[in-house]
PDB file of N, CA and C in Angstrom:
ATOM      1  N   UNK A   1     100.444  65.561  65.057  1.00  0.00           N
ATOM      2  CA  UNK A   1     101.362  66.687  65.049  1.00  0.00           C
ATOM      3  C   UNK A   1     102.455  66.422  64.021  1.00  0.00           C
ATOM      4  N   UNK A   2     102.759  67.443  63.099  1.00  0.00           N
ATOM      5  CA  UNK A   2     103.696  67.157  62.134  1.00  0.00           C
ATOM      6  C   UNK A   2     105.248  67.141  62.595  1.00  0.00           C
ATOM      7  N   UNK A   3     106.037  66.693  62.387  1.00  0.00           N
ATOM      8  CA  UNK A   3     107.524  66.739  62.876  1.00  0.00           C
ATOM      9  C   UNK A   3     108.173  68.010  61.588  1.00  0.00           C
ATOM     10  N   UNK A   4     108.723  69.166  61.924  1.00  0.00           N
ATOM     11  CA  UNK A   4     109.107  70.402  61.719  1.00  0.00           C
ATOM     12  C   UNK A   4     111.179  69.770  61.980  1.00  0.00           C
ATOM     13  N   UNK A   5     111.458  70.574  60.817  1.00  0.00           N
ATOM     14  CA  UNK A   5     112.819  70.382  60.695  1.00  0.00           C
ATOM     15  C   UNK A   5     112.825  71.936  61.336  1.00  0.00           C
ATOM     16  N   UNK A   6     114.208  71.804  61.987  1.00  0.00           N
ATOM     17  CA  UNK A   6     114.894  73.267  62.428  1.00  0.00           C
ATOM     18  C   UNK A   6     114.671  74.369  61.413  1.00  0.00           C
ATOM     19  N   UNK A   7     115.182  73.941  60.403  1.00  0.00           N
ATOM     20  CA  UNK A   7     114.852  75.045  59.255  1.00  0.00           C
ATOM     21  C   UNK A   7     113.601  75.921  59.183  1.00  0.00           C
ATOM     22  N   UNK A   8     112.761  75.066  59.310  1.00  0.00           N
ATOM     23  CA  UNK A   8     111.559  75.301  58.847  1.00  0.00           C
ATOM     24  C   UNK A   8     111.112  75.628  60.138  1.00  0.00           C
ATOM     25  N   UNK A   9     111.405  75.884  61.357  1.00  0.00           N
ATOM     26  CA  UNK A   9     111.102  76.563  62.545  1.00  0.00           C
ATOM     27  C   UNK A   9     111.308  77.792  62.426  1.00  0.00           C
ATOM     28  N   UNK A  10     112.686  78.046  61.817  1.00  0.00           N
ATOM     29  CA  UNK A  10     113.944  78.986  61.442  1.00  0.00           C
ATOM     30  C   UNK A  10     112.736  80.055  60.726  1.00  0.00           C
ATOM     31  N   UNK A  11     112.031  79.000  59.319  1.00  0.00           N
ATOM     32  CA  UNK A  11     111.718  80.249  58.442  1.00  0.00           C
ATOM     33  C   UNK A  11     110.324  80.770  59.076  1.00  0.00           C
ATOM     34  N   UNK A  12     109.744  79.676  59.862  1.00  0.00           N
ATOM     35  CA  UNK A  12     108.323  80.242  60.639  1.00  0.00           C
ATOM     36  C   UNK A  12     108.726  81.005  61.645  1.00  0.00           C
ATOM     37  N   UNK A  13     109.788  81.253  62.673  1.00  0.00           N
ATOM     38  CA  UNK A  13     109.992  82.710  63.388  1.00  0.00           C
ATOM     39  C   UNK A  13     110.616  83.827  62.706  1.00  0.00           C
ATOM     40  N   UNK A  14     111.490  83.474  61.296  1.00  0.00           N
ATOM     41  CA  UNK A  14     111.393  84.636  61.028  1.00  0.00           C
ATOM     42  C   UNK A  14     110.671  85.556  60.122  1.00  0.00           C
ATOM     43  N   UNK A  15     109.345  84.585  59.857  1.00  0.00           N
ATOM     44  CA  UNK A  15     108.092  85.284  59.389  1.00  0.00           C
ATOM     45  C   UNK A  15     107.358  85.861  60.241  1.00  0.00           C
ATOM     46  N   UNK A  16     106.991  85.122  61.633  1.00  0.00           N
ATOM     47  CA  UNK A  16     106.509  86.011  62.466  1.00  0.00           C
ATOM     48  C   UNK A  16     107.268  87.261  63.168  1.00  0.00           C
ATOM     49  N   UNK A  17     109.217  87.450  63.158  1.00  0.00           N
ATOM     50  CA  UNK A  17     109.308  88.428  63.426  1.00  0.00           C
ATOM     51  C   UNK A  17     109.207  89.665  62.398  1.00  0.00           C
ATOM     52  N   UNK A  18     109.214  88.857  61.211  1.00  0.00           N
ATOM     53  CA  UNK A  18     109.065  90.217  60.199  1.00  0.00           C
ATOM     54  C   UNK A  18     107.422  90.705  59.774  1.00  0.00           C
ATOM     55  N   UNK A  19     106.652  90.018  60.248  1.00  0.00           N
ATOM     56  CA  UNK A  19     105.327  90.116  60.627  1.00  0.00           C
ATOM     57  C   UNK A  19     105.245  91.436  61.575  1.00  0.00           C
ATOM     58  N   UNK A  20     105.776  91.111  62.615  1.00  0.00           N
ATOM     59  CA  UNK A  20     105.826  91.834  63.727  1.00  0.00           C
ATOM     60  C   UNK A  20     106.376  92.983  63.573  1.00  0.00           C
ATOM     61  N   UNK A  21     107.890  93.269  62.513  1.00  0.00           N
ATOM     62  CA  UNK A  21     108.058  94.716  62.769  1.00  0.00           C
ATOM     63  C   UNK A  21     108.043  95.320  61.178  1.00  0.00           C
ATOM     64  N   UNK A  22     106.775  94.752  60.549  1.00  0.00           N
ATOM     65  CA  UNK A  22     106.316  95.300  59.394  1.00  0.00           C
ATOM     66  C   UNK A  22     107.439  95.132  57.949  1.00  0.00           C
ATOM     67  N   UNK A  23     108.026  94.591  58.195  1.00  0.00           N
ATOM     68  CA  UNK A  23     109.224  94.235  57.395  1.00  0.00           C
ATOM     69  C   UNK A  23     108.626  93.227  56.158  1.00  0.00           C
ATOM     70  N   UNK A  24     108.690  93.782  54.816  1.00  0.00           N
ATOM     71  CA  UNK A  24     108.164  92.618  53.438  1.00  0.00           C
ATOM     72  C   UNK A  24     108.594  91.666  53.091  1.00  0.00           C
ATOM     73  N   UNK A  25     109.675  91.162  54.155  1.00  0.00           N
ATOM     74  CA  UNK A  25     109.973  90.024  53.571  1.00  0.00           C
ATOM     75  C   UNK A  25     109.169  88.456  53.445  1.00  0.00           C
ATOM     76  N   UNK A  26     109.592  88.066  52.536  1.00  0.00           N
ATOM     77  CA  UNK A  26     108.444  86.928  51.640  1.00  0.00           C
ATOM     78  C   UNK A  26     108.649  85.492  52.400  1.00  0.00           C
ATOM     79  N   UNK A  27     108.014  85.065  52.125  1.00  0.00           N
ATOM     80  CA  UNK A  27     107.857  83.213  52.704  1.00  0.00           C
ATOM     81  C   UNK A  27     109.218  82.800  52.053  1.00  0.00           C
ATOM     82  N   UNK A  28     109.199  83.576  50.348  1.00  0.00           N
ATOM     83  CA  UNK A  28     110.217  82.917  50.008  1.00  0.00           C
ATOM     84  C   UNK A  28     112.017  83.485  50.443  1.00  0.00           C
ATOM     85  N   UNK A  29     111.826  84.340  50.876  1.00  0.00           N
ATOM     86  CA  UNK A  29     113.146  85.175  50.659  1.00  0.00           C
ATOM     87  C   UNK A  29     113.891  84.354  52.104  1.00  0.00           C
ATOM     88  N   UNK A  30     112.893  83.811  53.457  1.00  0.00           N
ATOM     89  CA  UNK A  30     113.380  83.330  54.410  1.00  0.00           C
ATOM     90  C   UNK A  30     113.749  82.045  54.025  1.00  0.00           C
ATOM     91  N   UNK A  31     113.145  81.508  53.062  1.00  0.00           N
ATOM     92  CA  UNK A  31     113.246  80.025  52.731  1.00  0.00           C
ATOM     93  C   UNK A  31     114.936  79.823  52.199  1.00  0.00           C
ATOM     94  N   UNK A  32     114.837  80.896  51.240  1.00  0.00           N
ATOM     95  CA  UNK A  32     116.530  80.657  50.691  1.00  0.00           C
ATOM     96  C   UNK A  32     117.504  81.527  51.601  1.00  0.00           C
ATOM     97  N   UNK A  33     116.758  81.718  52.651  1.00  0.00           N
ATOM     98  CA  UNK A  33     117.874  82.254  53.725  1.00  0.00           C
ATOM     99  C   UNK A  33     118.413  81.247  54.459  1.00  0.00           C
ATOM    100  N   UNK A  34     117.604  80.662  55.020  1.00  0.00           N
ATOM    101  CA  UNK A  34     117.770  79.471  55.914  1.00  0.00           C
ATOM    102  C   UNK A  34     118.363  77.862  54.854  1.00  0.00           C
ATOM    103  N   UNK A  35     117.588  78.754  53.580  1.00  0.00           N
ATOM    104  CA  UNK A  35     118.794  76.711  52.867  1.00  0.00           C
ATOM    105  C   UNK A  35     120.494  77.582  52.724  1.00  0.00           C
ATOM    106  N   UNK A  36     120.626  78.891  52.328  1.00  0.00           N
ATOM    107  CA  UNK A  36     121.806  79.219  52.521  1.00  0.00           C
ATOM    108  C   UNK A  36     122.964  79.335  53.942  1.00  0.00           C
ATOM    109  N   UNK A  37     121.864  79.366  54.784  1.00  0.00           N
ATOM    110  CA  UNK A  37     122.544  79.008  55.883  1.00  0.00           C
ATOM    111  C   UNK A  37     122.545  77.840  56.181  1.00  0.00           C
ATOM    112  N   UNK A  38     121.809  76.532  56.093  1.00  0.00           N
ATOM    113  CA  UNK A  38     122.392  75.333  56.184  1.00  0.00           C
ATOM    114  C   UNK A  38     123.197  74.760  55.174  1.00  0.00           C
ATOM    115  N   UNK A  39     123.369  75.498  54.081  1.00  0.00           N
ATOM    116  CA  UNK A  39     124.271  75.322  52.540  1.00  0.00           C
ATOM    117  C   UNK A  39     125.610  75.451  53.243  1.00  0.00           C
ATOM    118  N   UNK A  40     125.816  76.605  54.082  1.00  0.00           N
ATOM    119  CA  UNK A  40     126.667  77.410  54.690  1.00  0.00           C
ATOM    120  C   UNK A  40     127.537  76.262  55.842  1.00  0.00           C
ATOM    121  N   UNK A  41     126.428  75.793  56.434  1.00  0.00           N
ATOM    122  CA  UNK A  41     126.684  74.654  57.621  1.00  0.00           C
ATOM    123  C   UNK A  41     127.213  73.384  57.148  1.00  0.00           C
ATOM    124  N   UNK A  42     127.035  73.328  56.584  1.00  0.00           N
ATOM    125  CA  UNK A  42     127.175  71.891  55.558  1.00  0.00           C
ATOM    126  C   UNK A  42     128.897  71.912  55.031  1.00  0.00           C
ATOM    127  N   UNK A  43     129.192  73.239  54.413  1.00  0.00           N
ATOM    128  CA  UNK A  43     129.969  73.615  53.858  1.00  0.00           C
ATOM    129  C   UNK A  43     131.228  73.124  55.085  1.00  0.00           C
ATOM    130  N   UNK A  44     130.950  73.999  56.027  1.00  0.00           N
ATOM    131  CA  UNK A  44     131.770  73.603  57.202  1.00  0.00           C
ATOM    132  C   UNK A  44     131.795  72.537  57.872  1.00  0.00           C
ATOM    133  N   UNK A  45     130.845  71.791  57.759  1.00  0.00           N
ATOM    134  CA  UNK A  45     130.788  70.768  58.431  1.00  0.00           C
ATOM    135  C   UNK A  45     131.824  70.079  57.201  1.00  0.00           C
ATOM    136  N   UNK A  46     131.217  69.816  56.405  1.00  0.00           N
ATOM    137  CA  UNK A  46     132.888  69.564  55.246  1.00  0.00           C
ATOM    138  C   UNK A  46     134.233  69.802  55.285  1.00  0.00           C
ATOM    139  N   UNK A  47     133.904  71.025  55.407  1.00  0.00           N
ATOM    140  CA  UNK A  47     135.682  71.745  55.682  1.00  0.00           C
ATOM    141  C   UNK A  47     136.335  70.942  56.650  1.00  0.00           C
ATOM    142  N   UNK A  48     135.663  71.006  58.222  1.00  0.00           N
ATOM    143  CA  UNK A  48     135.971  70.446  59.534  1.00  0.00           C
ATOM    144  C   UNK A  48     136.234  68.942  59.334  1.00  0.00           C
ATOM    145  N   UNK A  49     135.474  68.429  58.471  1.00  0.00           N
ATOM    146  CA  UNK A  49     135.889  66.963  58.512  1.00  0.00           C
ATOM    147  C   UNK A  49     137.334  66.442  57.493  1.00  0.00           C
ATOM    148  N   UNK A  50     137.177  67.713  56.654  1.00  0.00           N
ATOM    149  CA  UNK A  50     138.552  67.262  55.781  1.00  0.00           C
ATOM    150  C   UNK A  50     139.828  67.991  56.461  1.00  0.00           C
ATOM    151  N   UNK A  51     139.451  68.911  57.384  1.00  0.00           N
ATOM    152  CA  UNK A  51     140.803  69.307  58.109  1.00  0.00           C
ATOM    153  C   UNK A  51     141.362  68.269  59.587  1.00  0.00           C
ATOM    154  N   UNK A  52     140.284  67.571  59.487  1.00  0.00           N
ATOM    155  CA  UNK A  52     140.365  66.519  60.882  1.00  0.00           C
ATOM    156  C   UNK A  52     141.043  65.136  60.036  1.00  0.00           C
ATOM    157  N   UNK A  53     140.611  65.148  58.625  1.00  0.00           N
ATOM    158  CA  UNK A  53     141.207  63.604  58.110  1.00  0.00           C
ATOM    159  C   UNK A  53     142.454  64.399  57.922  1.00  0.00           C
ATOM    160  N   UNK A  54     142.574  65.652  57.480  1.00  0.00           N
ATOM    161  CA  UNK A  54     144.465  65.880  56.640  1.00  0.00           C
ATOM    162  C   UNK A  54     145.237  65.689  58.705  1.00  0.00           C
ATOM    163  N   UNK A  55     144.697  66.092  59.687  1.00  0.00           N
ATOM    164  CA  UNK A  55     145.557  65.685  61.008  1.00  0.00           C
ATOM    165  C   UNK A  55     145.424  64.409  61.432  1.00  0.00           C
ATOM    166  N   UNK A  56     144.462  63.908  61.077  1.00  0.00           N
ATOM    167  CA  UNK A  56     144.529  62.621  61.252  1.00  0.00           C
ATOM    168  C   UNK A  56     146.070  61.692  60.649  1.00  0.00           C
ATOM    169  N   UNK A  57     145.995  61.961  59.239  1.00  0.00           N
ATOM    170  CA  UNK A  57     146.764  61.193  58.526  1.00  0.00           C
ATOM    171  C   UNK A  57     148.615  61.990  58.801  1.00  0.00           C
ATOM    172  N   UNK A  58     148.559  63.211  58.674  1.00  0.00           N
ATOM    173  CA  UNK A  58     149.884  63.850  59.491  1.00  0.00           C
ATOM    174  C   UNK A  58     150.421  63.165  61.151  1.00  0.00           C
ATOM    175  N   UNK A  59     149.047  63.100  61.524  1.00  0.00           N
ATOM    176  CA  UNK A  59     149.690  62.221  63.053  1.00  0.00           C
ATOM    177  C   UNK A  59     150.214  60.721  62.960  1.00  0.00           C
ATOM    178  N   UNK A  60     149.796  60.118  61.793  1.00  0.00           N
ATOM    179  CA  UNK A  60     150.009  58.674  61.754  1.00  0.00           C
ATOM    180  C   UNK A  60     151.241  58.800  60.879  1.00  0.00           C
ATOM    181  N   UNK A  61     151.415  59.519  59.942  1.00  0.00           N
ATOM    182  CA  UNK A  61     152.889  59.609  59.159  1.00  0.00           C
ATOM    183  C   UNK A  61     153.685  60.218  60.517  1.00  0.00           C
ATOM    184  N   UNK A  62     153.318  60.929  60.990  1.00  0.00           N
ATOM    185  CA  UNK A  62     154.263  61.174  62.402  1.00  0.00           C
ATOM    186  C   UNK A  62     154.864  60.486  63.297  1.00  0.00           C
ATOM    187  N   UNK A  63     153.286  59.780  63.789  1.00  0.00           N
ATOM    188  CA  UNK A  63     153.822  58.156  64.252  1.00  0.00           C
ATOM    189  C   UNK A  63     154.593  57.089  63.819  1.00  0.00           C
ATOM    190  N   UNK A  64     154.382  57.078  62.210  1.00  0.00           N
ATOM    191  CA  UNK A  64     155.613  56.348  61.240  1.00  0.00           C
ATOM    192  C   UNK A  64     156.451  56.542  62.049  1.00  0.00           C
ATOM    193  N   UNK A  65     157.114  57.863  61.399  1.00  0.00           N
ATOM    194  CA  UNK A  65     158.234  58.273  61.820  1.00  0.00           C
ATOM    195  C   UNK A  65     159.323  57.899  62.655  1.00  0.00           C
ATOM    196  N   UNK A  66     158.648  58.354  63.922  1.00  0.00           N
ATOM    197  CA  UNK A  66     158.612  58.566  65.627  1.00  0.00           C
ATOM    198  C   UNK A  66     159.255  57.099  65.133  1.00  0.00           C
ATOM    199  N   UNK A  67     158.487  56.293  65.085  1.00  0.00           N
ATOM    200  CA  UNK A  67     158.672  54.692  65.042  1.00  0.00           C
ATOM    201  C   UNK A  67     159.835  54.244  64.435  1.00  0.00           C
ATOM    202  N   UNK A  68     159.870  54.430  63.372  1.00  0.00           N
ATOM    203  CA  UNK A  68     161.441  54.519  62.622  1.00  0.00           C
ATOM    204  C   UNK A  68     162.499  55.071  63.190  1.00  0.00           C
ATOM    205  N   UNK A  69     162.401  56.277  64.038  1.00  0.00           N
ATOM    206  CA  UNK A  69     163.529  57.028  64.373  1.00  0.00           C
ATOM    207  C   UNK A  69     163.915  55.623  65.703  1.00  0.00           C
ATOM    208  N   UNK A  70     162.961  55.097  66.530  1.00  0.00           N
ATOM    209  CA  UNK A  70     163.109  54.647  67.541  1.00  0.00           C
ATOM    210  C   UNK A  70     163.657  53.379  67.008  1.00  0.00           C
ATOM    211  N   UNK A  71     163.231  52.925  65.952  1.00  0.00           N
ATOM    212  CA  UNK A  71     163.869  51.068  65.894  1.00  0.00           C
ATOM    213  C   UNK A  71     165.677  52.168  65.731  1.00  0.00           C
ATOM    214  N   UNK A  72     165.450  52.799  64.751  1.00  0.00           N
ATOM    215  CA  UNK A  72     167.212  53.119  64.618  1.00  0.00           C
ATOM    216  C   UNK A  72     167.692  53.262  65.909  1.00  0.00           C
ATOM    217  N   UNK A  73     167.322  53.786  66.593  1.00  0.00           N
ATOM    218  CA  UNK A  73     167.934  54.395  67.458  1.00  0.00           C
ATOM    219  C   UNK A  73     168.576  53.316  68.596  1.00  0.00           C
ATOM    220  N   UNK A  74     167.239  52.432  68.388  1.00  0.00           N
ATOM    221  CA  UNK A  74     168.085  51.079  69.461  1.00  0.00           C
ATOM    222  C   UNK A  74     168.895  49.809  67.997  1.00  0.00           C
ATOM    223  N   UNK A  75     168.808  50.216  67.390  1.00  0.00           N
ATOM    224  CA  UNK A  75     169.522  49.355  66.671  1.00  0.00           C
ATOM    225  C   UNK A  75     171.095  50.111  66.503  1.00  0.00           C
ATOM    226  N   UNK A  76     171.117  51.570  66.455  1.00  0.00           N
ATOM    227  CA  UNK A  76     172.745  51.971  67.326  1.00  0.00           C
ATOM    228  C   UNK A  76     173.017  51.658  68.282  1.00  0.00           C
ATOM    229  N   UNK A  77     172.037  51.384  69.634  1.00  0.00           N
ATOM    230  CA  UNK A  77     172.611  51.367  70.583  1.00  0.00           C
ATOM    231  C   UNK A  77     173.041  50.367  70.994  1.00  0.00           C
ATOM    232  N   UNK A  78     172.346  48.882  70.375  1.00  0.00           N
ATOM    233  CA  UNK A  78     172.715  47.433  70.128  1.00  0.00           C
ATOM    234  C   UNK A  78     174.095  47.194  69.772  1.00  0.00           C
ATOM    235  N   UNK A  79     174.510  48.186  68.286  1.00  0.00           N
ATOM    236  CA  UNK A  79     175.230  48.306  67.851  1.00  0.00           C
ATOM    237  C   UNK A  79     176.867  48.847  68.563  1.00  0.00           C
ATOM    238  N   UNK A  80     176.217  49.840  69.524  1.00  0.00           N
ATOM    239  CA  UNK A  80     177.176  50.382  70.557  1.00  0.00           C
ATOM    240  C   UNK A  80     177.541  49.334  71.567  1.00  0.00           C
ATOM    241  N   UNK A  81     176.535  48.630  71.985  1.00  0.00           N
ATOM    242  CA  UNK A  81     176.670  47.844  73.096  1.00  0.00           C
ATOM    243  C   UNK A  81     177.585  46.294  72.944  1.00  0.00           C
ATOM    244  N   UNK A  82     177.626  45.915  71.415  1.00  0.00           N
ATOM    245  CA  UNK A  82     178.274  44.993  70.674  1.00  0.00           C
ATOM    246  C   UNK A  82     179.908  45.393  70.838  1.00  0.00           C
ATOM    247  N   UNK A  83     179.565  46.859  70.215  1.00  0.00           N
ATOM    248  CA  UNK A  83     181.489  47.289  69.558  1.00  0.00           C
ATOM    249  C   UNK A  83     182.329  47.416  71.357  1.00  0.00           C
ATOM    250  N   UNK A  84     181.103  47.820  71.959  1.00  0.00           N
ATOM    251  CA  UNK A  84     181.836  47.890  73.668  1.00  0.00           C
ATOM    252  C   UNK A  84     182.292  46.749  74.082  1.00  0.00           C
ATOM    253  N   UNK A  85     181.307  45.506  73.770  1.00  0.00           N
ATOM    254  CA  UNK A  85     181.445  44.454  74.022  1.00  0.00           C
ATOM    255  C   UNK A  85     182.697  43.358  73.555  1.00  0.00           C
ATOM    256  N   UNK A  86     182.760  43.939  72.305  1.00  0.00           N
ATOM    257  CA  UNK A  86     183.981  43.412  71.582  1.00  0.00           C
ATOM    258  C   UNK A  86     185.393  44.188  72.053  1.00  0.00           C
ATOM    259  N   UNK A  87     185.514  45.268  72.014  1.00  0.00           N
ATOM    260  CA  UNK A  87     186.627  45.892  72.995  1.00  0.00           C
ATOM    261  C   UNK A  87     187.060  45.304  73.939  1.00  0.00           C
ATOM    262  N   UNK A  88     186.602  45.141  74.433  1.00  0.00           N
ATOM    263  CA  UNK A  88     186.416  44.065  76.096  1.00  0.00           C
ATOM    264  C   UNK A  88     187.314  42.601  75.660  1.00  0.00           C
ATOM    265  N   UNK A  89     186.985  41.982  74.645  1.00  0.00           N
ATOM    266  CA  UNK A  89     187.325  40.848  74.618  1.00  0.00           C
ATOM    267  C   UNK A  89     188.601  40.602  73.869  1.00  0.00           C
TER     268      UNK A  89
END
């Protein structure tokens, strides 16, 4: 038994439905239907992966961030807790 790619399932039902309702379309016309629709798939599957790396890399400059804001933030409060401390004395 031969192993059949999806595609090529794709273009054998839709020869037999255009078989079926008398419709001329050619062996070939389904063939570049179905590579344009996996041309199509592909395309997106591209898109999707370069819109997942640009959030990827926005969440980790985010996380920078986040991270930076937080060392400052206890390095004022160190800072606060010093000048209180020195008041005191």
């Amino acid at each position: 038994m031969s192993r059949r790619t999806p595609w090529s399932l794709l273009s054998v039902a839709a020869l037999g439905a255009a078989a079926l309702t008398g419709c001329d379309t050619t062996a070939e016309d389904v063939e570049q239907g179905a590579d344009q629709v996996q041309q199509e798939l592909e395309q997106g599957t591209d898109q999707l992966q370069e819109g997942a790396d640009q959030v990827q890399q926005e969440v980790e400059e985010g996380a920078g961030q986040l991270q930076e804001g937080a060392d400052q933030l206890q390095q004022e409060v160190e800072q606060g807790v010093e000048d209180v401390q020195g008041g005191d004395g």
